[in-house]
N, C-alpha and C. Protein backbone atom coordinates (compact mmCIF):
# COMPACT_ATOMS: atom_id res chain seq x y z
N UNK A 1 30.77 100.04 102.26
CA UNK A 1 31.90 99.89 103.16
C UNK A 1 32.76 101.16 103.16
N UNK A 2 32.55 101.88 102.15
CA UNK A 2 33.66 103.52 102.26
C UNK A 2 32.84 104.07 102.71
N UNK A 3 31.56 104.29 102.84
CA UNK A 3 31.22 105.13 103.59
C UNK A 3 30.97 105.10 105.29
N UNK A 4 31.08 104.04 105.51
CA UNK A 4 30.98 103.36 106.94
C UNK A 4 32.87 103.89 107.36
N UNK A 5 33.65 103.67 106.58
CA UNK A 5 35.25 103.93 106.83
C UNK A 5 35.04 105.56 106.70
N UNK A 6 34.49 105.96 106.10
CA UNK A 6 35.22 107.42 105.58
C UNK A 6 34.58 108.37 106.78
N UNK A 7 33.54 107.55 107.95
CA UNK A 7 32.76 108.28 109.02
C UNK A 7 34.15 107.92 110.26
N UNK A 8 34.90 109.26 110.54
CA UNK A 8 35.87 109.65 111.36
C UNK A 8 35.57 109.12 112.47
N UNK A 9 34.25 109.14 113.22
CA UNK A 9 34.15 108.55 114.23
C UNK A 9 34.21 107.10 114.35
N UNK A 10 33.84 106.31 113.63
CA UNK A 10 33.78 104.90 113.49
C UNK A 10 35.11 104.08 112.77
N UNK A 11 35.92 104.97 112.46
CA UNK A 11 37.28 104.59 112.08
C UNK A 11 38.17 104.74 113.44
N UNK A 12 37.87 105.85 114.24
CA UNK A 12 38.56 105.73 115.61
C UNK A 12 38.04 105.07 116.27
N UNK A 13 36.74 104.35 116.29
CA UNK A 13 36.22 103.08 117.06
C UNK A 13 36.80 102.29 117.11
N UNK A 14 36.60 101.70 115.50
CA UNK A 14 37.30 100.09 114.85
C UNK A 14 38.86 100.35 115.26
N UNK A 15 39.29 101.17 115.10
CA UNK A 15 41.42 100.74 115.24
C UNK A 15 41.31 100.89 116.93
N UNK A 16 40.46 101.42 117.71
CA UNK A 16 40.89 101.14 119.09
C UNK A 16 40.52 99.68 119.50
N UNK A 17 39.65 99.17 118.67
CA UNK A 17 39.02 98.21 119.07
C UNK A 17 40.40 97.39 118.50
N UNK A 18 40.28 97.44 117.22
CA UNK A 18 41.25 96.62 116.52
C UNK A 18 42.78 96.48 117.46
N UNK A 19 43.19 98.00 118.08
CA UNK A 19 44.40 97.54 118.65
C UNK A 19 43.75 96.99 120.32
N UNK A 20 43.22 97.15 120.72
CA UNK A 20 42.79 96.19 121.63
C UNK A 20 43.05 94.53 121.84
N UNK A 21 42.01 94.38 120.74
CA UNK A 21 41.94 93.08 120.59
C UNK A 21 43.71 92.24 120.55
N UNK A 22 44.43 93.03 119.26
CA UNK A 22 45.57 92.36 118.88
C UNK A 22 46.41 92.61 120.19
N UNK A 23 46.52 93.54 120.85
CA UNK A 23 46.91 93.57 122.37
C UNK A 23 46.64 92.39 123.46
N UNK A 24 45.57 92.32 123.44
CA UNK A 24 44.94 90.91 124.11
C UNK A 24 45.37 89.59 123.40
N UNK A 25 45.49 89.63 122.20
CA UNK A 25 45.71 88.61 121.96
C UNK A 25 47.45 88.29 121.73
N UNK A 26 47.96 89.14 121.59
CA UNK A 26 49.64 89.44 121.73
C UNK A 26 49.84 88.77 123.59
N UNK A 27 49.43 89.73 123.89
CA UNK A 27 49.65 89.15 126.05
C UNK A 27 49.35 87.44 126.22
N UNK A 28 48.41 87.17 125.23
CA UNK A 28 47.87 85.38 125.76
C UNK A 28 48.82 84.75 125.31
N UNK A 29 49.17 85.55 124.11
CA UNK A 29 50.66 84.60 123.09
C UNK A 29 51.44 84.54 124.01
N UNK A 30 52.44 85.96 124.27
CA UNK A 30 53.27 85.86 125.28
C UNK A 30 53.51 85.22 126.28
N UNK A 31 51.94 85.56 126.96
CA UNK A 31 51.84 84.74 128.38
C UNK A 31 52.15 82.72 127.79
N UNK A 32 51.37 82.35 126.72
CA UNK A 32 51.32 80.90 126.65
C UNK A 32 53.01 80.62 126.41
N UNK A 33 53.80 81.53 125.71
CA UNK A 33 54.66 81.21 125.59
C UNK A 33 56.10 81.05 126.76
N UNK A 34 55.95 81.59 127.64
CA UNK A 34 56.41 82.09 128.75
C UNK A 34 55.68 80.57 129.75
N UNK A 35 54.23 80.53 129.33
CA UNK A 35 54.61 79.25 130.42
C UNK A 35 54.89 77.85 129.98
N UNK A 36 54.95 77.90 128.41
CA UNK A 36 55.85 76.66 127.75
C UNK A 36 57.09 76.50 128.33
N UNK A 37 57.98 77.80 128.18
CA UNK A 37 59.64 77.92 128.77
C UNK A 37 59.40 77.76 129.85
N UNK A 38 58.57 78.00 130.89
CA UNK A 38 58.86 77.34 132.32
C UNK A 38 58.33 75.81 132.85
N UNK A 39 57.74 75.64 131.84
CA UNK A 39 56.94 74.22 132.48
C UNK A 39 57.47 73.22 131.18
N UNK A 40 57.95 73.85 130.14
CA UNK A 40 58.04 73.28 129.15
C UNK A 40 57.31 72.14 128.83
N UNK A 41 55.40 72.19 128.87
CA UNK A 41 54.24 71.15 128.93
C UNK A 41 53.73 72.17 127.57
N UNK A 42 53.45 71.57 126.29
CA UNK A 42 52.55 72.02 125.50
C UNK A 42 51.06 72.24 126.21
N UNK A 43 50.85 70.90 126.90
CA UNK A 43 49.46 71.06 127.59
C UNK A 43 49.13 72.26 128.46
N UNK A 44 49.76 72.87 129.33
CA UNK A 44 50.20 73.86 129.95
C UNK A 44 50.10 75.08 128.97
N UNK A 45 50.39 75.38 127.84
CA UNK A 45 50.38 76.21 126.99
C UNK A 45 48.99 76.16 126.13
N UNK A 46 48.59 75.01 125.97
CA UNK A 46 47.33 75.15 125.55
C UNK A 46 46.40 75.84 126.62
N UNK A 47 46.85 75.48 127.92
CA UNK A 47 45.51 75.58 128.76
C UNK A 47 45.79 76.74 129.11
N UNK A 48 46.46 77.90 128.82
CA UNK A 48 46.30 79.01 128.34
C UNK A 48 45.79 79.40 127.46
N UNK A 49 45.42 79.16 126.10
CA UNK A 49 44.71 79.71 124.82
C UNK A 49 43.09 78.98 125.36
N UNK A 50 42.67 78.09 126.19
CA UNK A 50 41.57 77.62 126.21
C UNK A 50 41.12 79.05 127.58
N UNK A 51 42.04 78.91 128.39
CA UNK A 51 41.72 80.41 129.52
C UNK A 51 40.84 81.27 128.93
N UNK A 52 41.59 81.54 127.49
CA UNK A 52 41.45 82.83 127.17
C UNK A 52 40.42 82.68 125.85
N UNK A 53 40.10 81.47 125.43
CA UNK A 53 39.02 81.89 124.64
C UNK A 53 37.88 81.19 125.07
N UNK A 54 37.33 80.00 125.75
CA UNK A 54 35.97 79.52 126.45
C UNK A 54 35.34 80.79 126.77
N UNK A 55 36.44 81.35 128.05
CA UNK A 55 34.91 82.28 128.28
C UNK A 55 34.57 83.42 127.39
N UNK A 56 35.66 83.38 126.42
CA UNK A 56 34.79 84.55 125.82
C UNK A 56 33.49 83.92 124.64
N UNK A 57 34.05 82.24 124.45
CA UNK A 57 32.74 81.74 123.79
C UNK A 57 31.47 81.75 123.95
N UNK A 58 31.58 81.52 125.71
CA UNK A 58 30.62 81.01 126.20
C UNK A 58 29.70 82.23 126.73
N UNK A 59 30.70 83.24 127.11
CA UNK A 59 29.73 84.81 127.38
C UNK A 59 29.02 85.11 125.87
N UNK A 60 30.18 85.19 124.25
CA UNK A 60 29.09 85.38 123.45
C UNK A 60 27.61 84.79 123.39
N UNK A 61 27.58 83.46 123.54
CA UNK A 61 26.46 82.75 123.06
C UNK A 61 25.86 83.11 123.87
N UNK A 62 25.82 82.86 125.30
CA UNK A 62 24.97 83.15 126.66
C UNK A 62 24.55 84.90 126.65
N UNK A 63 25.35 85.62 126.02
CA UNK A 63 24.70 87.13 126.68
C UNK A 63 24.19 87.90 125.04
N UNK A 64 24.96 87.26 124.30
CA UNK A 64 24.18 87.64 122.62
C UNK A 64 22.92 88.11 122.73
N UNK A 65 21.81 86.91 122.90
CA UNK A 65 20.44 87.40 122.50
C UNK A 65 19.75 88.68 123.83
N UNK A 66 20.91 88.91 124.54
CA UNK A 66 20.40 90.00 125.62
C UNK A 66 21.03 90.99 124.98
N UNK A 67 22.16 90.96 124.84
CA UNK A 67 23.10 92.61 124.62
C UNK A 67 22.34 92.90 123.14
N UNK A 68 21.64 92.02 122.23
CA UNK A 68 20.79 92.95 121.07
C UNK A 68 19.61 93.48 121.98
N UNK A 69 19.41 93.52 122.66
CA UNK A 69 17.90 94.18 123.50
C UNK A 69 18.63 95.68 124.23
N UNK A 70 19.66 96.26 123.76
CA UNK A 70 19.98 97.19 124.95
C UNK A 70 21.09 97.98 124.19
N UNK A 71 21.19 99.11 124.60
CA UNK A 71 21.78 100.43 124.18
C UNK A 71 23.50 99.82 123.56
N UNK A 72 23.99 99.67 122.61
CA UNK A 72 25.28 99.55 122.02
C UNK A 72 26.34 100.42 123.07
N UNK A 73 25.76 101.75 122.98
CA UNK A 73 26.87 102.38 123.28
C UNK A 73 27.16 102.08 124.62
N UNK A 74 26.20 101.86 125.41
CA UNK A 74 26.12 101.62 126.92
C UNK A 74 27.05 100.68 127.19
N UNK A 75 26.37 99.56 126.44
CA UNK A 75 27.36 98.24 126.44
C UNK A 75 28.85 98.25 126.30
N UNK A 76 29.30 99.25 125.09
CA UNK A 76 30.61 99.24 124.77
C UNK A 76 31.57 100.06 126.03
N UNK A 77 31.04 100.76 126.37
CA UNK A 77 31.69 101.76 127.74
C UNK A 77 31.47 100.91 128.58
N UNK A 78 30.73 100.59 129.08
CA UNK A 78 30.83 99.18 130.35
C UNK A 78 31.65 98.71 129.98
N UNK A 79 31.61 97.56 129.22
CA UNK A 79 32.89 96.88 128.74
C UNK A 79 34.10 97.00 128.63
N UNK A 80 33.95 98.23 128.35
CA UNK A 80 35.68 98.82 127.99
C UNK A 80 35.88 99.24 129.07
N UNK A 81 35.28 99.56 130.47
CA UNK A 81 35.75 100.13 131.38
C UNK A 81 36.08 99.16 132.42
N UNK A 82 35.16 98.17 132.32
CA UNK A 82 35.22 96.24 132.95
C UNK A 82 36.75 95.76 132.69
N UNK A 83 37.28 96.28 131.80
CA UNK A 83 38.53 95.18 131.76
C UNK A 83 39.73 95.32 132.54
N UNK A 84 40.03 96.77 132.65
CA UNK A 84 40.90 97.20 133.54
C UNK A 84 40.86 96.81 134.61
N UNK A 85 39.37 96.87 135.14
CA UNK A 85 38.91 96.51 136.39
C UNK A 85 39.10 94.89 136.79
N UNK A 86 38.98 94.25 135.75
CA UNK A 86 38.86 92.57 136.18
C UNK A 86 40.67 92.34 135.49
N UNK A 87 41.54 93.20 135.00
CA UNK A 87 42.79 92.39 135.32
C UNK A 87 43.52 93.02 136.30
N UNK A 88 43.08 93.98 137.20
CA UNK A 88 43.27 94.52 138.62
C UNK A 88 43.99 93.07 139.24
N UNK A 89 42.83 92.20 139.25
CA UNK A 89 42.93 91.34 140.38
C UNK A 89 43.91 90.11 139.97
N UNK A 90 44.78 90.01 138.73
CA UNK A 90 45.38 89.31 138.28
C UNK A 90 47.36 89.75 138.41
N UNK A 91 46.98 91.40 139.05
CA UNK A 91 48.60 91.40 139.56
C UNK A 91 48.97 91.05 140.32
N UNK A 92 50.51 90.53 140.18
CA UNK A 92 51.19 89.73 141.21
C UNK A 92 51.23 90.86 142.32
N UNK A 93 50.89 90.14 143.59
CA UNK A 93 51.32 90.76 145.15
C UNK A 93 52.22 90.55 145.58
């Protein structure tokens, strides 16, 4: 495990990834919390944390045994470039 950390490149992987993630998952908080205070419905607030983690359940299991058949790095740049793109369509007009 130190030598996997002590490789510069893969330490700037993991903390972008790492602040990513806690980013994403900071915004769902926010967001669930924000629509508790307006709807003041726990249910409503759950069905925000279910938004936001089904599909990412359901893409792991479903695309898992494909994304081991295919280039990592490919995958990770798609991905990372996919997200910007798919919360485009989630700003208010």
């Amino acid at each position: 495990m130190k030598k996997l950390f002590g490789n510069r490149s893969f330490l700037i992987m993991w903390l972008a990834q790492f602040a990513s993630g806690l980013g994403s998952t900071f915004a769902t908080f926010v967001t669930s919390v924000l629509v508790y205070h307006m709807t003041g419905s726990k249910i409503a607030m759950g069905g925000i944390w279910i938004a936001y983690f089904v599909p990412k359940l359901i893409m792991s299991i479903v695309s898992g045994p494909y994304i081991d058949r295919l280039d990592y790095k490919k995958i990770m740049i798609f991905s990372e470039l996919g997200l910007p793109l798919s919360s485009r369509h989630c700003k208010k007009r």
